[in-house]
N, C-alpha and C. Protein backbone atom coordinates (compact mmCIF):
# COMPACT_ATOMS: atom_id res chain seq x y z
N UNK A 1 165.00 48.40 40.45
CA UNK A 1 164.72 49.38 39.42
C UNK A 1 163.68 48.81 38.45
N UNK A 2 162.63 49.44 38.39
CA UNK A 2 161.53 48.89 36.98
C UNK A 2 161.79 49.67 35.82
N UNK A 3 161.56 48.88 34.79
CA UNK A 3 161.88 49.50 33.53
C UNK A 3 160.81 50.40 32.94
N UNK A 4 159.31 49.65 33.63
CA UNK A 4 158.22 50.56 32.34
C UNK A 4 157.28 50.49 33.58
N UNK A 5 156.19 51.47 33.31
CA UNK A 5 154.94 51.31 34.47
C UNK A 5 153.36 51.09 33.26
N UNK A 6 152.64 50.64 33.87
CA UNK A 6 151.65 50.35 32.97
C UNK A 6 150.45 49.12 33.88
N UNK A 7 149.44 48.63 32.88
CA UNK A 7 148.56 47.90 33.83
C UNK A 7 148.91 46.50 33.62
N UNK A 8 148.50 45.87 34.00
CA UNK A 8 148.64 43.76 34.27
C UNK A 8 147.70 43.03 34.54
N UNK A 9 146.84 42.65 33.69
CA UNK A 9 145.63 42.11 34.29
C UNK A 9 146.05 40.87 35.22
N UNK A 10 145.33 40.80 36.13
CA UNK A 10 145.72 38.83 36.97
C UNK A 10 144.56 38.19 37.27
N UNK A 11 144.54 37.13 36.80
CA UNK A 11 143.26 36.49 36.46
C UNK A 11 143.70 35.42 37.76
N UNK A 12 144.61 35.29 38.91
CA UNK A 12 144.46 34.52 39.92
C UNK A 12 145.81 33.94 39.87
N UNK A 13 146.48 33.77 38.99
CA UNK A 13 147.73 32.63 38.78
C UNK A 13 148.82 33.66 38.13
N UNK A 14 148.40 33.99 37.05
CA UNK A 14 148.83 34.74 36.02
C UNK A 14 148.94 36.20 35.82
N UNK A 15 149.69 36.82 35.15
CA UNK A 15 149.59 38.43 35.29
C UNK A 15 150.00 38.71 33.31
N UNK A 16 148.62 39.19 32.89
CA UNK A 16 148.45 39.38 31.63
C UNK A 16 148.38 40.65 30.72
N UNK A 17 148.91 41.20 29.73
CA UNK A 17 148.55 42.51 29.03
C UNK A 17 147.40 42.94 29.14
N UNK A 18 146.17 41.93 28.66
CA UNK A 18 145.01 42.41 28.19
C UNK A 18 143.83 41.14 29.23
N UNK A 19 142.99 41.81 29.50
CA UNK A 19 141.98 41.17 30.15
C UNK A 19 141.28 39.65 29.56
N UNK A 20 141.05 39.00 30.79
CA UNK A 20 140.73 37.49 30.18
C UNK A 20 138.91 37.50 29.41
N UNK A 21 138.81 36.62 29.08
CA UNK A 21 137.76 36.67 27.92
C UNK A 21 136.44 36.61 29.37
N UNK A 22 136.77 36.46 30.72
CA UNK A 22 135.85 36.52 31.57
C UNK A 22 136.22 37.77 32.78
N UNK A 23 136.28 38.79 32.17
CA UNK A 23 135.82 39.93 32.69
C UNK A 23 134.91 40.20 34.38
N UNK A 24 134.80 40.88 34.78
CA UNK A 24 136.27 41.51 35.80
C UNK A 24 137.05 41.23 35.89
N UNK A 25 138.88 41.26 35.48
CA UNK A 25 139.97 40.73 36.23
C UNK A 25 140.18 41.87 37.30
N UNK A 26 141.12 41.03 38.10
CA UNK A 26 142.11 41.84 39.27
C UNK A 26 142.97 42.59 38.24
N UNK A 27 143.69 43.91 38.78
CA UNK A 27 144.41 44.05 38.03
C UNK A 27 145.72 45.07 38.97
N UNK A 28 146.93 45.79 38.06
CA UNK A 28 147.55 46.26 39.12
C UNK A 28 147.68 47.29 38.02
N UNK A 29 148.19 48.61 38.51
CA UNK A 29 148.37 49.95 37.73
C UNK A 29 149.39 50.47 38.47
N UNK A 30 150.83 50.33 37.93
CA UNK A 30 151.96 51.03 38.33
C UNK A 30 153.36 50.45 37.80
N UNK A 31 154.56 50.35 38.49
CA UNK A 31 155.60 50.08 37.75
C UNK A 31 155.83 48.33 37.49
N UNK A 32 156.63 48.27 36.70
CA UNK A 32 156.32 47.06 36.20
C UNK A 32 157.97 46.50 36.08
N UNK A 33 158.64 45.66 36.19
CA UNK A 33 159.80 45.02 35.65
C UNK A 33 159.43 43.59 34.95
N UNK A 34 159.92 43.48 33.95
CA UNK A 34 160.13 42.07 33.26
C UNK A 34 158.57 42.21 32.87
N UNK A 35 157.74 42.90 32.93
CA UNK A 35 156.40 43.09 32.47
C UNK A 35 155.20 42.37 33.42
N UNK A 36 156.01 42.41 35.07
CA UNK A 36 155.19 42.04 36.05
C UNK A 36 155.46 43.59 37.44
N UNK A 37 154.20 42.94 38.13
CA UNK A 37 154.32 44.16 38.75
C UNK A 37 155.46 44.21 39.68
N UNK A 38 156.50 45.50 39.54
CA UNK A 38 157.77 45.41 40.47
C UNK A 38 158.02 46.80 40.94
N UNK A 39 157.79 47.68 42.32
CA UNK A 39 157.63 48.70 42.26
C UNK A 39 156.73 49.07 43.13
N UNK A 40 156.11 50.28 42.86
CA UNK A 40 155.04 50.82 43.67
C UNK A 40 153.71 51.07 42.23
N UNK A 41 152.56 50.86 43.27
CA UNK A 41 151.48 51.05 42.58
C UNK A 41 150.23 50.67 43.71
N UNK A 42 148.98 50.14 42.42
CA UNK A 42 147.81 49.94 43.03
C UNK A 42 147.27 48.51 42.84
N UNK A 43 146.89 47.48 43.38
CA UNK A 43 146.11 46.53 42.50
C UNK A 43 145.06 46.71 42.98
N UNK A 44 143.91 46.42 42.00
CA UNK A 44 142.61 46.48 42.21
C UNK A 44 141.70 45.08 42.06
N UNK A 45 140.85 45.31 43.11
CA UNK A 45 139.92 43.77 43.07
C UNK A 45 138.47 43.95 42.51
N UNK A 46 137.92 43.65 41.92
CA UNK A 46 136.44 44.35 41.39
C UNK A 46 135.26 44.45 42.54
N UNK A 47 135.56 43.65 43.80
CA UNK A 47 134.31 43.25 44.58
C UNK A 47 134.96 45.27 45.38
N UNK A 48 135.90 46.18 44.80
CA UNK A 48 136.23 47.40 45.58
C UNK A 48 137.16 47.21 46.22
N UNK A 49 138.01 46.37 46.76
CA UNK A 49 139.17 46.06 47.51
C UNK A 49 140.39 46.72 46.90
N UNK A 50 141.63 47.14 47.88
CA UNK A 50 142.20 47.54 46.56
C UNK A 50 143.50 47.72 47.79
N UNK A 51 144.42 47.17 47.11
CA UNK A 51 146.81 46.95 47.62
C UNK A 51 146.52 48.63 47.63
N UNK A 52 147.82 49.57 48.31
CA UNK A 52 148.01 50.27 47.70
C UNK A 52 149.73 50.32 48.35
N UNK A 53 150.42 50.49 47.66
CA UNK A 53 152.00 49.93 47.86
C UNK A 53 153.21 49.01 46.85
N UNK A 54 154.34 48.04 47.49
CA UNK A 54 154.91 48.13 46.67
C UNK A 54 154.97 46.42 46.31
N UNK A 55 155.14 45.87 45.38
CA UNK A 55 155.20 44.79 44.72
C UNK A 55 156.45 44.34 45.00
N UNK A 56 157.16 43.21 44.54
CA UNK A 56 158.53 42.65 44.28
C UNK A 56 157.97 41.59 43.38
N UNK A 57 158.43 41.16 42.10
CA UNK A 57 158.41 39.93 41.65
C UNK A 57 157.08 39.70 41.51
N UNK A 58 156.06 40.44 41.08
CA UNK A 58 154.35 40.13 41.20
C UNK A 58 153.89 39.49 42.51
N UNK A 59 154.09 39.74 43.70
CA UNK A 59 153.76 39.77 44.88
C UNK A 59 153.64 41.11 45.85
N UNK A 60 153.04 41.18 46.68
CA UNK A 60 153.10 42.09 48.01
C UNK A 60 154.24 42.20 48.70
N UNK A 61 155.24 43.15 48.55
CA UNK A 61 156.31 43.06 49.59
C UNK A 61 156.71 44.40 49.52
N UNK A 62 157.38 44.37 50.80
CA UNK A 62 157.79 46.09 51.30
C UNK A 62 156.57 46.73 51.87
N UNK A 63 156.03 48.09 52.16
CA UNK A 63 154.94 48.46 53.24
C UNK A 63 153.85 48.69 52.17
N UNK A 64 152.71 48.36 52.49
CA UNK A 64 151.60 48.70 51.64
C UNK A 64 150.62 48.84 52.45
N UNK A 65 149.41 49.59 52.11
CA UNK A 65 147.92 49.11 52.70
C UNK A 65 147.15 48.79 52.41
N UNK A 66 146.00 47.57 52.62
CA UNK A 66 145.18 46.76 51.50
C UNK A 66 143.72 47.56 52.71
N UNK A 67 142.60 47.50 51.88
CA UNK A 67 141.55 48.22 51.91
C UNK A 67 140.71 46.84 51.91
N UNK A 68 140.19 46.25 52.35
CA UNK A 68 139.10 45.50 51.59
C UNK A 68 137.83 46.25 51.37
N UNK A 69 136.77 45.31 50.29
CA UNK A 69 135.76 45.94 49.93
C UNK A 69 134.62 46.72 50.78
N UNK A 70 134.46 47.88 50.45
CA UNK A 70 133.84 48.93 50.70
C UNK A 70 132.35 48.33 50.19
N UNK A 71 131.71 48.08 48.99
CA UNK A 71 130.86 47.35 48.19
C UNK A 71 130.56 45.93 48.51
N UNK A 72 129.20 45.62 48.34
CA UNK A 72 128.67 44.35 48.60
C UNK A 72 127.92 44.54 50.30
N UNK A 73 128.09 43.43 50.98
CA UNK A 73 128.00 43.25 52.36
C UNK A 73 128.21 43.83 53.06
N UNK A 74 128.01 44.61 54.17
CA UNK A 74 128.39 45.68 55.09
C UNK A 74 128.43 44.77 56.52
N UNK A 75 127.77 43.73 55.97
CA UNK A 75 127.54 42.88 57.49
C UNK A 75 128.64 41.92 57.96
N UNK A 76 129.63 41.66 56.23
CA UNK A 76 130.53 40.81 56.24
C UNK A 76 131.69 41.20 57.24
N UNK A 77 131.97 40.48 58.17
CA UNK A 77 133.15 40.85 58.98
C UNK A 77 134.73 41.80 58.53
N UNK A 78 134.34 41.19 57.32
CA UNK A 78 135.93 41.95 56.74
C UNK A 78 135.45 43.04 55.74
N UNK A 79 134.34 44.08 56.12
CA UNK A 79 134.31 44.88 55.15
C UNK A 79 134.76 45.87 55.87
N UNK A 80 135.16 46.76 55.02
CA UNK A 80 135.83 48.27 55.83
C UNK A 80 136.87 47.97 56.50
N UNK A 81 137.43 46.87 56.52
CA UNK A 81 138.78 46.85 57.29
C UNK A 81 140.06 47.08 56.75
N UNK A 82 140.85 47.66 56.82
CA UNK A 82 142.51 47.98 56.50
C UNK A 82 143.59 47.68 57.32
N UNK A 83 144.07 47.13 56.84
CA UNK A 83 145.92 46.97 57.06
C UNK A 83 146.77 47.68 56.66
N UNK A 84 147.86 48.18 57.53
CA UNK A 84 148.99 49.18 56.98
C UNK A 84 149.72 48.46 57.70
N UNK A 85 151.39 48.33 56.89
CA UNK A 85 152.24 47.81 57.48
C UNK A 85 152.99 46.91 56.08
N UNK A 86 153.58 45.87 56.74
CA UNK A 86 154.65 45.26 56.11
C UNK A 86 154.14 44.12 55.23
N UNK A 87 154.88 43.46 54.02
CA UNK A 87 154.69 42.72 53.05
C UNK A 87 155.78 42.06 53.41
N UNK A 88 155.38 40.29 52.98
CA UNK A 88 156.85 39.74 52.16
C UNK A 88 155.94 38.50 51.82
N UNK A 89 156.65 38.20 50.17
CA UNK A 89 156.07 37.18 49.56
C UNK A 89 154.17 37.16 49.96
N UNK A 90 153.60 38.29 49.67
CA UNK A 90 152.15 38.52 49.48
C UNK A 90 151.46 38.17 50.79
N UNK A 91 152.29 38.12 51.84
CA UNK A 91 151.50 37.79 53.06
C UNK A 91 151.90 38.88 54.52
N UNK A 92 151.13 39.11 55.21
CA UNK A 92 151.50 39.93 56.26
C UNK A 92 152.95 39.84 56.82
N UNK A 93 153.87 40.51 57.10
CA UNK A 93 155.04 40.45 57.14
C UNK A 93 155.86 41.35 58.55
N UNK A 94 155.85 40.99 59.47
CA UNK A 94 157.01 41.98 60.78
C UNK A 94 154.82 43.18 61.65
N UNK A 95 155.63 44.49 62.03
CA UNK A 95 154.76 45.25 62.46
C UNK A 95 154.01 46.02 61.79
N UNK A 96 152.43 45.49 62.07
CA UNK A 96 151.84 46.61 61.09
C UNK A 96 150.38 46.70 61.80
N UNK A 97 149.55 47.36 61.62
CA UNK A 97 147.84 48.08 62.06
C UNK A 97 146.72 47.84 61.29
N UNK A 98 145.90 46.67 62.00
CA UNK A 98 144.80 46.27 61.19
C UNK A 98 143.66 47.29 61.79
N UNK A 99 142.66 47.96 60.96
CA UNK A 99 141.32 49.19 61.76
C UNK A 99 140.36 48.19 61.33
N UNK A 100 139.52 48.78 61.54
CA UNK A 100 138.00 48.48 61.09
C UNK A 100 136.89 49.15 61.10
């Protein structure tokens, strides 16, 4: 159960109210427990990448789909590619569908 939904900046380590004094952070927009992300939502990466699914404990867990960046490189191997499927502890987790 989350108590409040709202944004979290994460500067890589950390998950913060308000953005670090070095701008773009990552950030996540959705429910929140203990004032980290716990729940369902979005996190966003600035290079366009972007979670869309559910958190536990400020990690990736339960089914989500991550997008990588659309923006930048088109030539880069991992652009336009998506994953749908399973989370645990922020890493690919059981059966899930990578496209490209």
């Amino acid at each position: 159960m989350t108590d409040e939904t709202g944004i979290r900046y994460h500067n890589g380590r950390y998950w913060n109210e308000k953005e670090s004094e070095q701008p773009p952070d990552r950030y996540w927009d959705g429910e929140l427990k203990n004032g980290i992300p716990h729940g369902t939502g979005i996190y966003y990466v600035p290079n366009g990448a972007k979670y869309v699914g559910t958190y536990k404990n400020g990690k990736r867990h339960g089914k989500g789909t991550f997008n990588w960046s659309v923006d930048g490189d088109n030539d880069s191997p991992d652009s336009r590619k998506e994953y749908t499927g399973k989370y645990k502890n922020n890493r690919f987790n059981g059966i899930g569908k990578m496209t490209s």
